[in-house]
C-alpha atoms as a PDB file:
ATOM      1  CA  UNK A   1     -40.693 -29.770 -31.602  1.00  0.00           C
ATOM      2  CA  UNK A   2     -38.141 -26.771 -32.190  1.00  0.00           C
ATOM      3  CA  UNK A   3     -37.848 -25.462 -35.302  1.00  0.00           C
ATOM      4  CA  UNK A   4     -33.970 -24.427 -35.552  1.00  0.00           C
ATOM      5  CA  UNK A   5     -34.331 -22.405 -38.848  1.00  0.00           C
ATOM      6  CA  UNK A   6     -36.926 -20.162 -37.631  1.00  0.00           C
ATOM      7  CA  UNK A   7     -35.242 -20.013 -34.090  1.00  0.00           C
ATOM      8  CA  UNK A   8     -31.867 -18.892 -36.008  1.00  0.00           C
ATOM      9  CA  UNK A   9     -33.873 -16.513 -37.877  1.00  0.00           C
ATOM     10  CA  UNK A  10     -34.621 -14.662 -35.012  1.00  0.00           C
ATOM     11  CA  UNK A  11     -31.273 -14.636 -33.290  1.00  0.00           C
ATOM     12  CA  UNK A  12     -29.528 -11.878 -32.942  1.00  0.00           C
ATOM     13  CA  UNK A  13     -26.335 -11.379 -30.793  1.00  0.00           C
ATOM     14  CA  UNK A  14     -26.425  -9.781 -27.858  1.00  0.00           C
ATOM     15  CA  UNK A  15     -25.026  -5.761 -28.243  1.00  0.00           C
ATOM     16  CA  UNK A  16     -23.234  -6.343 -24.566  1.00  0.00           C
ATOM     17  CA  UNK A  17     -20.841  -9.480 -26.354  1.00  0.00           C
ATOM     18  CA  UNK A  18     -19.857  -7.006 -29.195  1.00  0.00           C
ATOM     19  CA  UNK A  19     -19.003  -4.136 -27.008  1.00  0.00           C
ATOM     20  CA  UNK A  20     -17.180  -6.011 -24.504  1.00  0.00           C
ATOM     21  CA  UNK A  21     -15.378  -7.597 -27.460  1.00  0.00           C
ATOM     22  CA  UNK A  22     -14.495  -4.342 -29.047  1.00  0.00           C
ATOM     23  CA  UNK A  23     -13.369  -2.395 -25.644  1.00  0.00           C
ATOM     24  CA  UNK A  24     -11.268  -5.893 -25.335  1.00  0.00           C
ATOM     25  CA  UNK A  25      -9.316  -5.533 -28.055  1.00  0.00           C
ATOM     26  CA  UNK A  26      -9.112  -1.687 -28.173  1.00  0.00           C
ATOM     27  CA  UNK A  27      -7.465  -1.725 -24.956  1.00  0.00           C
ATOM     28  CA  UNK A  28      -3.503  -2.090 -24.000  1.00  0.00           C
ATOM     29  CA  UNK A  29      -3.484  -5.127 -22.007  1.00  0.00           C
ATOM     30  CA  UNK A  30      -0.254  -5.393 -20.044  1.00  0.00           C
ATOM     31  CA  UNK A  31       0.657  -9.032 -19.116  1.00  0.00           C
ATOM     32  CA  UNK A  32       3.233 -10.494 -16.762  1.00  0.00           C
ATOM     33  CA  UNK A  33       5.853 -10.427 -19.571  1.00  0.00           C
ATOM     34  CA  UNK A  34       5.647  -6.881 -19.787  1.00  0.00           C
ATOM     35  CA  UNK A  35       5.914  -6.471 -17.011  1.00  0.00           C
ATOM     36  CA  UNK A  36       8.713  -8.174 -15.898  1.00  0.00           C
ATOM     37  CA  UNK A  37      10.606  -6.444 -18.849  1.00  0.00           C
ATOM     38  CA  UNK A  38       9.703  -3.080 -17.653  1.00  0.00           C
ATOM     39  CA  UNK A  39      10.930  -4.027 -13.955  1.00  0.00           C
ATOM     40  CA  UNK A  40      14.208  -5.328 -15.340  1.00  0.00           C
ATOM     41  CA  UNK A  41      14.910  -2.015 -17.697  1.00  0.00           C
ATOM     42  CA  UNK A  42      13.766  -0.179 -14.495  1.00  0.00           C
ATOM     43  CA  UNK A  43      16.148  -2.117 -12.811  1.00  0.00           C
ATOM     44  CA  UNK A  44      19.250  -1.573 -15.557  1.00  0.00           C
ATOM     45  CA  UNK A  45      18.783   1.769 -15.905  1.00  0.00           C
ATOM     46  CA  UNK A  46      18.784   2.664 -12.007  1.00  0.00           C
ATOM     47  CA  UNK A  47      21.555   0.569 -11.558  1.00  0.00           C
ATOM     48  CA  UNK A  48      19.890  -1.143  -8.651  1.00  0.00           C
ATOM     49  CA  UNK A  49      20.027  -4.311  -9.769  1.00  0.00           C
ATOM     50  CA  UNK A  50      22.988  -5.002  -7.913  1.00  0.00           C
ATOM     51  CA  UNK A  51      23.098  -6.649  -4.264  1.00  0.00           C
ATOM     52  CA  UNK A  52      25.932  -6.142  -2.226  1.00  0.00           C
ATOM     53  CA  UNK A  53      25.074  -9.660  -0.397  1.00  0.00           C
ATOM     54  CA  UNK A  54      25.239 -11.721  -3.970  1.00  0.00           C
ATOM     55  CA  UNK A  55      27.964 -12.975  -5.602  1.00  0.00           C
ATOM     56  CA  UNK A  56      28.315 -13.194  -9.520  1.00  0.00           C
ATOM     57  CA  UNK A  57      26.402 -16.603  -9.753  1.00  0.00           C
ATOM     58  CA  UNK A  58      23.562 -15.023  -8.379  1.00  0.00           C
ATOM     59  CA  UNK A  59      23.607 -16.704  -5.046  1.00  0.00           C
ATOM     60  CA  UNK A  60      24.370 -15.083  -1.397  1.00  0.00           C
ATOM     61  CA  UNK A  61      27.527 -15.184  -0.072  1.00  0.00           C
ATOM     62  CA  UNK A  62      29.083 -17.240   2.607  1.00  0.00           C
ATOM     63  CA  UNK A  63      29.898 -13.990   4.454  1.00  0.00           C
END
């Protein structure tokens, strides 16, 4: 039968799990929502956000 006590005693976490961990949260994830943001102030600032072929609700025109 398996002694859990002694079996915990010995455990010891793996040095791989804390490193990834560490490098995980050390790093500057960029996700979709900053991304999006930084294509839409991209956008703004180049003034290219503007389609000749849309009309002010956002669809195409009949044109």
């Amino acid at each position: 039968m398996i002694d859990f006590e002694e079996e915990l005693k010995k455990f010891h976490p793996s040095l791989e799990v804390e490193d990834a961990e560490e490098a995980i949260y050390n790093q500057d994830l960029t996700d979709m929502a900053d991304l999006m943001v930084r294509l839409v102030k991209n956008n703004m600032a180049s003034g290219a956000g503007e389609d000749p072929e849309t009309e002010e609700n956002g669809y195409p025109s009949d044109k």
